[in-house]
N, C-alpha and C. Protein backbone atom coordinates (compact mmCIF):
# COMPACT_ATOMS: atom_id res chain seq x y z
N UNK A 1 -13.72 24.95 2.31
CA UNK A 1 -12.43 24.27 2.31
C UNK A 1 -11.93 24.21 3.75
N UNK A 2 -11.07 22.70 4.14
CA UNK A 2 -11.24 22.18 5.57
C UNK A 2 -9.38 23.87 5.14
N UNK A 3 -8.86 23.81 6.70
CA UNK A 3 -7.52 24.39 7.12
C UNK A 3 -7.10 23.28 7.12
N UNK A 4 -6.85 21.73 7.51
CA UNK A 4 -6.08 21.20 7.04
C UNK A 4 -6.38 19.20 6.56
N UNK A 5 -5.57 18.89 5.68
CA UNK A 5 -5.77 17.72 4.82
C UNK A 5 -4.71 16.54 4.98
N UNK A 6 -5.24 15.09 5.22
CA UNK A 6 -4.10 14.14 5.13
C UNK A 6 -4.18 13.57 4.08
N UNK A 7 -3.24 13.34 3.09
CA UNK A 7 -3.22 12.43 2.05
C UNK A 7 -2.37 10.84 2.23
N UNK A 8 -3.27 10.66 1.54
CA UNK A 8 -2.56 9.12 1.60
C UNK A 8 -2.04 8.39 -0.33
N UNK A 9 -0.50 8.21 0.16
CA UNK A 9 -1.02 7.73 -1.77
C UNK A 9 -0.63 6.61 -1.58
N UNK A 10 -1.71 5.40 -2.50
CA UNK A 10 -1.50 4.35 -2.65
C UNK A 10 -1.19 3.56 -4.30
N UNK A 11 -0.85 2.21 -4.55
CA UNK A 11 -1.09 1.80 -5.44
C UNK A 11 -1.83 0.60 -5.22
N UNK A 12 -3.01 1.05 -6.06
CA UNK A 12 -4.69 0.02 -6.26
C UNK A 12 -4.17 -0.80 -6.80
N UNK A 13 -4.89 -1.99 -6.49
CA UNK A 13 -4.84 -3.57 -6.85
C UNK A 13 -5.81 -3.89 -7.53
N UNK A 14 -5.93 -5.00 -8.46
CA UNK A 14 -6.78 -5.30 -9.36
C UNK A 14 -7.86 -6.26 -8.45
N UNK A 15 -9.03 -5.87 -8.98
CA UNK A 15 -10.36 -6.74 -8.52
C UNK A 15 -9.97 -8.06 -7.64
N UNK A 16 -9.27 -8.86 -8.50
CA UNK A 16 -9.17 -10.08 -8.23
C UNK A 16 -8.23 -10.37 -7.16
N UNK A 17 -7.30 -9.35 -7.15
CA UNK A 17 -6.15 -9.89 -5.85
C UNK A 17 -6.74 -8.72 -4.71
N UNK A 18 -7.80 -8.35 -4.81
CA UNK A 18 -8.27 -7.75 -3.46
C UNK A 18 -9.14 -8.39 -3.12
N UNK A 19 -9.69 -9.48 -3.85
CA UNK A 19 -10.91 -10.54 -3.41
C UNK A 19 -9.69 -11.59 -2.53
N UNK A 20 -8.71 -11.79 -3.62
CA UNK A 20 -7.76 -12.78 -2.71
C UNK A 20 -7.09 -12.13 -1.55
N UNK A 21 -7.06 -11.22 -1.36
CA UNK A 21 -6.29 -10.68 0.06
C UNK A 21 -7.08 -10.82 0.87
N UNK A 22 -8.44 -10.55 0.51
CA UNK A 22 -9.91 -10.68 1.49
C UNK A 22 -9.79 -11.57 1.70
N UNK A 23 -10.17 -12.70 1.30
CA UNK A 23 -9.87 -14.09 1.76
C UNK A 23 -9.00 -14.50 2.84
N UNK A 24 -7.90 -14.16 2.72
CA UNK A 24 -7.03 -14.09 3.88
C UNK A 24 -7.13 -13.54 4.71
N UNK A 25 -7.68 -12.47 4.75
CA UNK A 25 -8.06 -11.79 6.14
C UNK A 25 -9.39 -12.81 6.51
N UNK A 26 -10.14 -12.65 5.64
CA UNK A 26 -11.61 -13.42 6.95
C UNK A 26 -11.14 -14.66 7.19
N UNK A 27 -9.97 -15.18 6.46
CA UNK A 27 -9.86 -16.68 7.39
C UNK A 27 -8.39 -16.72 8.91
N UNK A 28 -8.26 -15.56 8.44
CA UNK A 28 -7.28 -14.44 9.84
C UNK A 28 -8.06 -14.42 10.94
N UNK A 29 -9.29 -13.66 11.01
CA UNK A 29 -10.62 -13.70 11.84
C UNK A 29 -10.91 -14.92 12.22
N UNK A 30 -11.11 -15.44 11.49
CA UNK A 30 -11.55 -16.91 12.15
C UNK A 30 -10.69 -17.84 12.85
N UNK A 31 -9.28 -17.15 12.43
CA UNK A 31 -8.16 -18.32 13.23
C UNK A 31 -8.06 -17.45 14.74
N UNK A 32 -8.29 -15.80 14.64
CA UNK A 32 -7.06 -15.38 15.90
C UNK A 32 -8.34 -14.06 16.45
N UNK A 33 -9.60 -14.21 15.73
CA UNK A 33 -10.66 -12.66 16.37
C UNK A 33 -10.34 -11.62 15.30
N UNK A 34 -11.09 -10.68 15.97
CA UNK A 34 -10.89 -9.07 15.55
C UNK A 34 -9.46 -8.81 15.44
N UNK A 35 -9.25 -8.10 14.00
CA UNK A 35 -8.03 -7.12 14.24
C UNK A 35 -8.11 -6.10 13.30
N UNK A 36 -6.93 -5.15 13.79
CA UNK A 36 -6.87 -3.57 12.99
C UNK A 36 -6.95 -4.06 11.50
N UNK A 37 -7.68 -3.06 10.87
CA UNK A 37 -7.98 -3.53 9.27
C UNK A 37 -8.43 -4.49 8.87
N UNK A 38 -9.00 -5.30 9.59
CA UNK A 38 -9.47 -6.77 9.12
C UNK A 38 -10.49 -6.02 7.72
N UNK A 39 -11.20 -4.97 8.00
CA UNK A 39 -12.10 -4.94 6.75
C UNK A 39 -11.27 -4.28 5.65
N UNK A 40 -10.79 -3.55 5.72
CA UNK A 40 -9.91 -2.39 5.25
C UNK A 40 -9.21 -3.31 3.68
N UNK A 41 -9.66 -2.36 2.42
CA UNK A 41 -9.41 -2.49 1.04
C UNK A 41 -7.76 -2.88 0.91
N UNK A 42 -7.20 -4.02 0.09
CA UNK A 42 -5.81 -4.50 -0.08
C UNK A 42 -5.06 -3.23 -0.75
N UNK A 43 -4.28 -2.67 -0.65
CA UNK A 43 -3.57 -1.69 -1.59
C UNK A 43 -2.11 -2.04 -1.16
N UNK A 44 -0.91 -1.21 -1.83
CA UNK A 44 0.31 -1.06 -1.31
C UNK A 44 0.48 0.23 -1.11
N UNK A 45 0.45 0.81 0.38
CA UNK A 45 0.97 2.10 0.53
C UNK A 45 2.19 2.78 -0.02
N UNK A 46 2.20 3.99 -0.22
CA UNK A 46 3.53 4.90 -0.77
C UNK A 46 4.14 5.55 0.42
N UNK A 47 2.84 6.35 0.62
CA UNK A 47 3.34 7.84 1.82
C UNK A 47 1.86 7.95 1.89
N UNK A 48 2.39 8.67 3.17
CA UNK A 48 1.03 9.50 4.51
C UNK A 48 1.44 10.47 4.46
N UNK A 49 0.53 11.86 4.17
CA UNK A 49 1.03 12.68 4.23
C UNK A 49 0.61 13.53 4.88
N UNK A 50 0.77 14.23 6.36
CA UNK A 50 -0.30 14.19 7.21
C UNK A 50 -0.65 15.98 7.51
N UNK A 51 -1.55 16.31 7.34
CA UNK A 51 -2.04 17.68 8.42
C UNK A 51 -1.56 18.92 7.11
N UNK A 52 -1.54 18.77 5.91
CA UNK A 52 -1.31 19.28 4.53
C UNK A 52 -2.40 20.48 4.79
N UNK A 53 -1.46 21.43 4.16
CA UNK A 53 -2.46 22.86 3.73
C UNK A 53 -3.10 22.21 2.29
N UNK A 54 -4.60 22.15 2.20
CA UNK A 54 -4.63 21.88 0.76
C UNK A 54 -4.80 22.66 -0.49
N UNK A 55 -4.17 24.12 -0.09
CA UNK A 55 -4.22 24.89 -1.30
C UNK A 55 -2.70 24.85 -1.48
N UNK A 56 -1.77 24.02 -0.96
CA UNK A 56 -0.24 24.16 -1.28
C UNK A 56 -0.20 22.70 -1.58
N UNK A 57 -0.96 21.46 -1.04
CA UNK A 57 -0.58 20.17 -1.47
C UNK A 57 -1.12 19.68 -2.92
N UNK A 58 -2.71 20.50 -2.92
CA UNK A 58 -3.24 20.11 -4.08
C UNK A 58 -3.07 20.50 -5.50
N UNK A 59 -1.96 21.83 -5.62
CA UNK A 59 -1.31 21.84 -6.58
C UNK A 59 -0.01 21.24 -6.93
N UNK A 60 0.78 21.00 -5.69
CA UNK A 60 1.95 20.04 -5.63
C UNK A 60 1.26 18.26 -6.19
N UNK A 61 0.22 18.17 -5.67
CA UNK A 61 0.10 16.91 -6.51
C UNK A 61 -0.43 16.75 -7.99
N UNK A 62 -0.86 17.93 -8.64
CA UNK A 62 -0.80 17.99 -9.99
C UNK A 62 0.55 17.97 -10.87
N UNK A 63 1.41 18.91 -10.32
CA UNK A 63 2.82 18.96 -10.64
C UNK A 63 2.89 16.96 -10.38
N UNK A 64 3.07 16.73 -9.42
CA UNK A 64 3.15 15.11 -9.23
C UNK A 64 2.76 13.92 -10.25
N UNK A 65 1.65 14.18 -10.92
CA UNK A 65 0.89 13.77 -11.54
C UNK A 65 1.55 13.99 -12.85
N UNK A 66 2.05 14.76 -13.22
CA UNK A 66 2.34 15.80 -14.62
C UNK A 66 3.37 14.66 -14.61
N UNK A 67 4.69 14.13 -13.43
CA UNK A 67 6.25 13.66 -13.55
C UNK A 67 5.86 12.14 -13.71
N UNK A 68 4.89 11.92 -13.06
CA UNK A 68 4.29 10.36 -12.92
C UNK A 68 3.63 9.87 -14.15
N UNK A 69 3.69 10.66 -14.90
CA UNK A 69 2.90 10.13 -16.21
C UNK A 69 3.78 10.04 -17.67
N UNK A 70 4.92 10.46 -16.93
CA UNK A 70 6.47 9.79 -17.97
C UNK A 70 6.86 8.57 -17.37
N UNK A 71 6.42 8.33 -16.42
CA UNK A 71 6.97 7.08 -15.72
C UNK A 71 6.32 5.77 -16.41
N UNK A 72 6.78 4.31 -16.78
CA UNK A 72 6.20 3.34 -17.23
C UNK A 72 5.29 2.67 -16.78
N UNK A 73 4.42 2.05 -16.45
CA UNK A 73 3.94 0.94 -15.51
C UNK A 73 4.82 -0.08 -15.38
N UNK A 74 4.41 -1.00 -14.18
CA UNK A 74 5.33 -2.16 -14.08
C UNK A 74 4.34 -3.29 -13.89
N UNK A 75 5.57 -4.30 -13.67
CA UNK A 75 4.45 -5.35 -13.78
C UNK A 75 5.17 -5.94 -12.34
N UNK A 76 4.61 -6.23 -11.45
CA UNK A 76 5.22 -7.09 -9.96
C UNK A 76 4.69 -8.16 -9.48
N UNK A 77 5.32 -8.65 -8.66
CA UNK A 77 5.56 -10.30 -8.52
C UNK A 77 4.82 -10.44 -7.30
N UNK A 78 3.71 -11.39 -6.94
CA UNK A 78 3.79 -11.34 -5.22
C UNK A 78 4.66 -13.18 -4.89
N UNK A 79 5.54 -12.72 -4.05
CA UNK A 79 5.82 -14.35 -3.51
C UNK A 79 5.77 -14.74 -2.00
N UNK A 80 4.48 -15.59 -1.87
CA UNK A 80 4.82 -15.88 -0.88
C UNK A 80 4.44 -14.62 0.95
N UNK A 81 4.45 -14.70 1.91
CA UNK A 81 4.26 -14.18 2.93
C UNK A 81 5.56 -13.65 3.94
N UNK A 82 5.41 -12.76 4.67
CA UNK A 82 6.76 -12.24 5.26
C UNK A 82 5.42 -11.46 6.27
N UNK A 83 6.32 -10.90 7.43
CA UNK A 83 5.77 -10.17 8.70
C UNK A 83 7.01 -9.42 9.17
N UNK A 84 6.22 -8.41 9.56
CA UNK A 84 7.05 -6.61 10.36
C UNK A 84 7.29 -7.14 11.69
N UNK A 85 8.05 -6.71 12.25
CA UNK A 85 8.03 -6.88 14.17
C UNK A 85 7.95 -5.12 13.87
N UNK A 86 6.94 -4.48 15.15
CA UNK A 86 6.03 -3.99 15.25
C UNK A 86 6.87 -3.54 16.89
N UNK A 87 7.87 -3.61 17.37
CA UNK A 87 8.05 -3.21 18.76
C UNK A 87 8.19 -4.79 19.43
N UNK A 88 7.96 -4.97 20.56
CA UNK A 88 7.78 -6.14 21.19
C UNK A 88 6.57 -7.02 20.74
N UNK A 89 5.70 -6.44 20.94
CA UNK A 89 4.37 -6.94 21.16
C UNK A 89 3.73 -7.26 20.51
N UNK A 90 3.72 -6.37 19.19
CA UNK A 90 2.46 -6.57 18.12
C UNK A 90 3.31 -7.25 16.74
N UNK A 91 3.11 -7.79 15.49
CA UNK A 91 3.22 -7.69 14.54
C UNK A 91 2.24 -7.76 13.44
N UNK A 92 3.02 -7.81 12.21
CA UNK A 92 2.10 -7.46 10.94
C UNK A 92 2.51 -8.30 9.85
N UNK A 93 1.39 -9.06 9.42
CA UNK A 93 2.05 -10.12 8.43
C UNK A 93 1.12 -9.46 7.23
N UNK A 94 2.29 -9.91 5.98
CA UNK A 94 1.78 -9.19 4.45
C UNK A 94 1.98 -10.15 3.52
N UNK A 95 1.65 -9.91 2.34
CA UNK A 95 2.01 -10.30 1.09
C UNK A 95 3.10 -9.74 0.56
N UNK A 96 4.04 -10.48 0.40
CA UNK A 96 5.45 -10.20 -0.11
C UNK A 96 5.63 -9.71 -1.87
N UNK A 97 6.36 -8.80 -1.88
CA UNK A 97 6.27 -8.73 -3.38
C UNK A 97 8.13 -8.68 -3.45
N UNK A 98 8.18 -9.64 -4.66
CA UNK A 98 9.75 -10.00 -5.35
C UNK A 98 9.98 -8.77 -5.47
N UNK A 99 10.97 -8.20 -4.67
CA UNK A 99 11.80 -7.32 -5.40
C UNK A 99 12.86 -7.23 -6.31
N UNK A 100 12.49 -7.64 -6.99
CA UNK A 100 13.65 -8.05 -8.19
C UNK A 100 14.23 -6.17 -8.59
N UNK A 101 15.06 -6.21 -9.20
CA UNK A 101 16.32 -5.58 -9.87
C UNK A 101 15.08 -4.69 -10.47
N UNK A 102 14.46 -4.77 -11.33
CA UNK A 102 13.25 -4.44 -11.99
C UNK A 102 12.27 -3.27 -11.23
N UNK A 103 11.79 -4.38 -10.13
CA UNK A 103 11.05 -3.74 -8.84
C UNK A 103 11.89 -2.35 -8.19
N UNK A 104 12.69 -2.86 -7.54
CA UNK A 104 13.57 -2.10 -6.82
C UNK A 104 13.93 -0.24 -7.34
N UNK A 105 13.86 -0.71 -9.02
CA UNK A 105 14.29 0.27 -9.94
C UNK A 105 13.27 1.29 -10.12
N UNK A 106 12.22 0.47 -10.25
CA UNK A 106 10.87 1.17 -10.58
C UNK A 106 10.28 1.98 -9.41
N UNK A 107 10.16 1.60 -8.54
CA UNK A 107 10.54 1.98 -6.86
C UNK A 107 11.26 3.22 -6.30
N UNK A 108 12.43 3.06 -6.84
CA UNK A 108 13.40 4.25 -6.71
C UNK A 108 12.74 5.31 -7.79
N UNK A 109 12.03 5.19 -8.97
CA UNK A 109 12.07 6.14 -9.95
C UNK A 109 10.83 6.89 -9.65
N UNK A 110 9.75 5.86 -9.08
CA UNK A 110 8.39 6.30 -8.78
C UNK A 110 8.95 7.52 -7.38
N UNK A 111 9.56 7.11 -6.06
CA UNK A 111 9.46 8.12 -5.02
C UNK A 111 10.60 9.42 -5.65
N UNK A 112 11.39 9.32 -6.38
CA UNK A 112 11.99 10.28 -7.01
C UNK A 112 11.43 11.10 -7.88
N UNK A 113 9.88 11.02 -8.79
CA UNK A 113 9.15 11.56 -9.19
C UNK A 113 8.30 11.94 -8.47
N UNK A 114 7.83 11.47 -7.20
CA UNK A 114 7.17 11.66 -6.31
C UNK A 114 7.64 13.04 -5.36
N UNK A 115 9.25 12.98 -5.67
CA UNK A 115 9.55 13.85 -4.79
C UNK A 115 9.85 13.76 -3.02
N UNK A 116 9.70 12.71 -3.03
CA UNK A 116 9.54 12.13 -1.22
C UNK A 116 10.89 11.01 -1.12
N UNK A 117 11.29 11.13 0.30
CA UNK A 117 12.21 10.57 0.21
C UNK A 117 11.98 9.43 1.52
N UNK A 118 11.99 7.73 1.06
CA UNK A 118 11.16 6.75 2.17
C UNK A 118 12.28 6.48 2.56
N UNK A 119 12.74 5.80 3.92
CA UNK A 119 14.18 5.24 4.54
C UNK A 119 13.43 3.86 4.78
N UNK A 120 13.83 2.66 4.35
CA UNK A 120 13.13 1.47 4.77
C UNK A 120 11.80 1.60 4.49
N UNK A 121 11.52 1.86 3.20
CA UNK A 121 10.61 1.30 2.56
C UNK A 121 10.29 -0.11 2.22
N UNK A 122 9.39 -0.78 2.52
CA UNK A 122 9.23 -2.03 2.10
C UNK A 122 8.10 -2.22 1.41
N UNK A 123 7.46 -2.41 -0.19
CA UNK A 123 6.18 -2.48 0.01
C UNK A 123 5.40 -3.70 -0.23
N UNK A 124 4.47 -3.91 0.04
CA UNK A 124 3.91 -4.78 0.53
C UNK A 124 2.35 -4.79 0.69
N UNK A 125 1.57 -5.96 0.85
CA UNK A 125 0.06 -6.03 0.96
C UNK A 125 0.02 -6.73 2.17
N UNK A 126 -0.98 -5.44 3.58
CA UNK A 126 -0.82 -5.40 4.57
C UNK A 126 -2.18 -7.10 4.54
N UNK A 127 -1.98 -7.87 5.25
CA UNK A 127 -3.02 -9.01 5.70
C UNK A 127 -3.36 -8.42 7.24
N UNK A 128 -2.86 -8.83 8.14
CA UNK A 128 -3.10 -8.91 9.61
C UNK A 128 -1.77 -7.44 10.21
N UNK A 129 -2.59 -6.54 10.36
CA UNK A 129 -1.70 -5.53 10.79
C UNK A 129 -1.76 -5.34 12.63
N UNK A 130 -0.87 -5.12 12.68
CA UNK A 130 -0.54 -4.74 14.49
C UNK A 130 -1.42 -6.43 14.94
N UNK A 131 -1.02 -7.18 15.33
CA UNK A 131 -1.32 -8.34 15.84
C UNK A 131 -0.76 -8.89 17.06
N UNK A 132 -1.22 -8.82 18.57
CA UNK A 132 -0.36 -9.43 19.47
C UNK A 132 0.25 -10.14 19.20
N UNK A 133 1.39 -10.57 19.40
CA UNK A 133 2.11 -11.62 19.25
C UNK A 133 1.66 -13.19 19.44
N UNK A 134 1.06 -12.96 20.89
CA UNK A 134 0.29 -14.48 20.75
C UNK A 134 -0.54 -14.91 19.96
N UNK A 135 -1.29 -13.66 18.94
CA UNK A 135 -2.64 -14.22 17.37
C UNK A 135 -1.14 -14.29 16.72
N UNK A 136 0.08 -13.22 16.92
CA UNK A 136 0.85 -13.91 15.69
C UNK A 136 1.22 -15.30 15.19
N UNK A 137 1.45 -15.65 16.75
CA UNK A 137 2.25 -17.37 17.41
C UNK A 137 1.34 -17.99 16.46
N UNK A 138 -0.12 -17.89 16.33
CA UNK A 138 -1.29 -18.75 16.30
C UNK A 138 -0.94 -18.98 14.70
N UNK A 139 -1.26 -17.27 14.06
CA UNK A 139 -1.51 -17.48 12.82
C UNK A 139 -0.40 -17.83 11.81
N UNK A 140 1.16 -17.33 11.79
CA UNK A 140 1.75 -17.15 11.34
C UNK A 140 2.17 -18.64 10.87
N UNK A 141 2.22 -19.96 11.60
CA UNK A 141 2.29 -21.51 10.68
C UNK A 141 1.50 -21.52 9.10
N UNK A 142 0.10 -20.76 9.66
CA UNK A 142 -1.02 -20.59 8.47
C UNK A 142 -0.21 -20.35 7.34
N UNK A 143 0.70 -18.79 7.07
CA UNK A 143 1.43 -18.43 6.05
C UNK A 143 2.55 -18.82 5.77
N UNK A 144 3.70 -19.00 6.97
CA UNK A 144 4.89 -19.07 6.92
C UNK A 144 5.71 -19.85 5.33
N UNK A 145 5.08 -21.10 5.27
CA UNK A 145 5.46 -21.62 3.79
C UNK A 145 3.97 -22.14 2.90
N UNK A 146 3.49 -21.05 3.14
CA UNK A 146 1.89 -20.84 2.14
C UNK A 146 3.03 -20.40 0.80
N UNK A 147 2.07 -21.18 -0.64
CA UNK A 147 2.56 -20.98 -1.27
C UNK A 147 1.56 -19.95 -1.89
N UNK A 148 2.45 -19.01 -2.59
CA UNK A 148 0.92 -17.18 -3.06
C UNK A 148 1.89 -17.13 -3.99
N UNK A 149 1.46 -16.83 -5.38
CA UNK A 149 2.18 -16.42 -6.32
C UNK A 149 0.66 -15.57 -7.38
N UNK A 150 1.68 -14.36 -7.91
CA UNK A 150 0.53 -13.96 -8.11
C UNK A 150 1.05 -12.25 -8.25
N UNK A 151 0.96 -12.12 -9.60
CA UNK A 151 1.20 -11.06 -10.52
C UNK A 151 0.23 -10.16 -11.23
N UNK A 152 0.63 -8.50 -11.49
CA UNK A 152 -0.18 -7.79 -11.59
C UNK A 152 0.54 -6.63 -12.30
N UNK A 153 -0.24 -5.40 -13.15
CA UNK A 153 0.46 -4.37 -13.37
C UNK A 153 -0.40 -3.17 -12.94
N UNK A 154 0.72 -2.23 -12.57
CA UNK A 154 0.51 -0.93 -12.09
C UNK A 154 0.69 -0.06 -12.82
N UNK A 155 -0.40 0.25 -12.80
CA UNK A 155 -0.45 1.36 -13.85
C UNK A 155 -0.92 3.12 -13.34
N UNK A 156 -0.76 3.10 -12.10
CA UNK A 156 -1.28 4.85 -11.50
C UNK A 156 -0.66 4.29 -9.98
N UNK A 157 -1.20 5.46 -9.78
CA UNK A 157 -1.17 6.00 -8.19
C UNK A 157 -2.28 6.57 -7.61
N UNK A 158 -3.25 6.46 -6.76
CA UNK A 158 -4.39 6.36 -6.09
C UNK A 158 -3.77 7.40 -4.92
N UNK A 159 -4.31 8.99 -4.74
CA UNK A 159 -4.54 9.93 -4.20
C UNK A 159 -5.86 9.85 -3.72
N UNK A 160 -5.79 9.49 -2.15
CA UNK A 160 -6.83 9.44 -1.69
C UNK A 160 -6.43 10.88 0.07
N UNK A 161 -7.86 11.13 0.47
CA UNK A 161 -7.67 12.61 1.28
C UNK A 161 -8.48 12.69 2.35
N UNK A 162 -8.55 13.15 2.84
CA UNK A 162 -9.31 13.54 4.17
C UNK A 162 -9.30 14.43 4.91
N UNK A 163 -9.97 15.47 5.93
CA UNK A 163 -10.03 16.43 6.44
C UNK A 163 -9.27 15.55 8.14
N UNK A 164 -7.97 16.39 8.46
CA UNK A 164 -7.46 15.61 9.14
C UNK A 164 -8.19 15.97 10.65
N UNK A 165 -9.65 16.85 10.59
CA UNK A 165 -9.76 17.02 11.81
C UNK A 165 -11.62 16.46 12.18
N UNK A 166 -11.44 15.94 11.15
CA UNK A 166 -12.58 15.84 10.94
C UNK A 166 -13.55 15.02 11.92
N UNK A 167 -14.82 15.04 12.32
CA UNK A 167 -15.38 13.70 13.16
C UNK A 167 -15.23 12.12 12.58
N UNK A 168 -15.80 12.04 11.52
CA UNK A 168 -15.26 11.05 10.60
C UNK A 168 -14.28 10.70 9.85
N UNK A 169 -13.63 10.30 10.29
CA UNK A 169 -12.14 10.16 9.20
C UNK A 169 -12.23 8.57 7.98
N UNK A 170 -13.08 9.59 7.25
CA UNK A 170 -13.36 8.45 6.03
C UNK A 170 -12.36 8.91 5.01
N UNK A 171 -11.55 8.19 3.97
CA UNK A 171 -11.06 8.74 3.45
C UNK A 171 -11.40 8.60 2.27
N UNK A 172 -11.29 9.15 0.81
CA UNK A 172 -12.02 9.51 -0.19
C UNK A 172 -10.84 9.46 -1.31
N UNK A 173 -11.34 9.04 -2.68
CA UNK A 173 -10.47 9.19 -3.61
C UNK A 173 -10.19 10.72 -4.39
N UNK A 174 -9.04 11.21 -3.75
CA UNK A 174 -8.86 12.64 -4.35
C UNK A 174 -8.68 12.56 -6.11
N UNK A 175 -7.41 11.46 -6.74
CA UNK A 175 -7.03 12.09 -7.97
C UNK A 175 -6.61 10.56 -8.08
N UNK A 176 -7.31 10.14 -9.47
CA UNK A 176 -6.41 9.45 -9.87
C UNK A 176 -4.67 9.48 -11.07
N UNK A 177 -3.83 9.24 -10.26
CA UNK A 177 -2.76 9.22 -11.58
C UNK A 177 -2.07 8.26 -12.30
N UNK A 178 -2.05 8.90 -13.49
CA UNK A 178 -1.73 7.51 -14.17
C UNK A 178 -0.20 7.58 -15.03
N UNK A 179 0.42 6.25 -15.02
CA UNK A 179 1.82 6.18 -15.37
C UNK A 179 1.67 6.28 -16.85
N UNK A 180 2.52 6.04 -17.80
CA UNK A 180 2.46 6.03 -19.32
C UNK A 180 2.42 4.68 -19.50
N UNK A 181 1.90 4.28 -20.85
CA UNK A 181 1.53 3.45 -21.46
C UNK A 181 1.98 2.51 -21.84
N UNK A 182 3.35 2.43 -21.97
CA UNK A 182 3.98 1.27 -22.36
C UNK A 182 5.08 1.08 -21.03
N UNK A 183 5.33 -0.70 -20.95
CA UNK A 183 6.03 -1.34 -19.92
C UNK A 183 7.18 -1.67 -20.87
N UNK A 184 8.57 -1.10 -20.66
CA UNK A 184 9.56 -1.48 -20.84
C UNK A 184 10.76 -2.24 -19.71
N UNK A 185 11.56 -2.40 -20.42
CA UNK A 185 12.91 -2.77 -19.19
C UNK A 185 13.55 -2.05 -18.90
N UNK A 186 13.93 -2.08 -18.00
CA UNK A 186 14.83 -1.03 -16.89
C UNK A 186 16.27 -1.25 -17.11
């Protein structure tokens, strides 16, 4: 057992809208070069959780798991494209998801079971992350009024881990968790 662990939790996307996010990235490449994550799997991040003892995190995320599995699944919206400013220099264009009343709710209930508390959370499906500004200039007409519509349900949370000191920093699926079974209204 490593002394210390980064977790990452995400929520996995279905087959089909990670083929379509792919898409958008290799035709990203082809408009503006290489960039950070161009290969890198579509998900929506939660939390990073970085440099974790994992005999104190990996029972905290069972407890986690235990609160997350009263929670409902949802069902979310993607509309459309939006981008981060990143400092001066760089930005990051994503797949937008409707935050509807619904979203927003489900959102608040998931990091409150989670236990973590996000300030400007936005979430989102990263396309072109950290991007000079001038590939932004280039690419960003591409999306700006691209029309993406395109819905999905969530049903877990994807605990994935890594040895934060490691030579390779591959990261690995620790646990999957899963929400309860039926989608109601909020």
């Amino acid at each position: 057992m490593n002394a210390y662990a980064d977790y990452l939790m995400i929520i996995s996307l279905p087959t089909e809208l990670v083929k379509e996010i792919s898409r958008y990235k290799r035709a990203s490449v082809n408009a503006i070069g290489h960039f950070e994550g161009m290969h890198s799997r579509a998900y929506i991040s939660v939390t990073h959780q970085v440099r974790c003892k994992p005999f104190l995190a990996q029972p905290a995320i069972v407890r986690m798991g235990q609160r997350l599995s009263t929670m409902p699944p949802v069902e979310l919206y993607l509309n459309g494209f939006a981008y981060f400013s990143n400092g001066r220099s760089v930005r990051t264009i994503y797949a937008k998801i409707e935050m509807t009343e619904r979203a927003e709710n489900w959102f608040k209930l998931l990091t409150m079971q989670m236990g973590i508390k996000l300030q400007n959370f936005v979430p989102h499906i990263t396309i072109a992350r950290n991007i000079p500004v001038t590939a932004f200039n280039k690419l960003w007409p591409n999306f700006e009024n691209r029309d993406f519509k395109h819905r999905f349900i969530v049903n877990g949370l994807t605990v994935l881990h890594r040895d934060t000191f490691a030579e390779q920093l591959e990261w690995k699926v620790h646990r999957e968790l899963h929400f309860g079974n039926k989608l109601f209204a909020f």
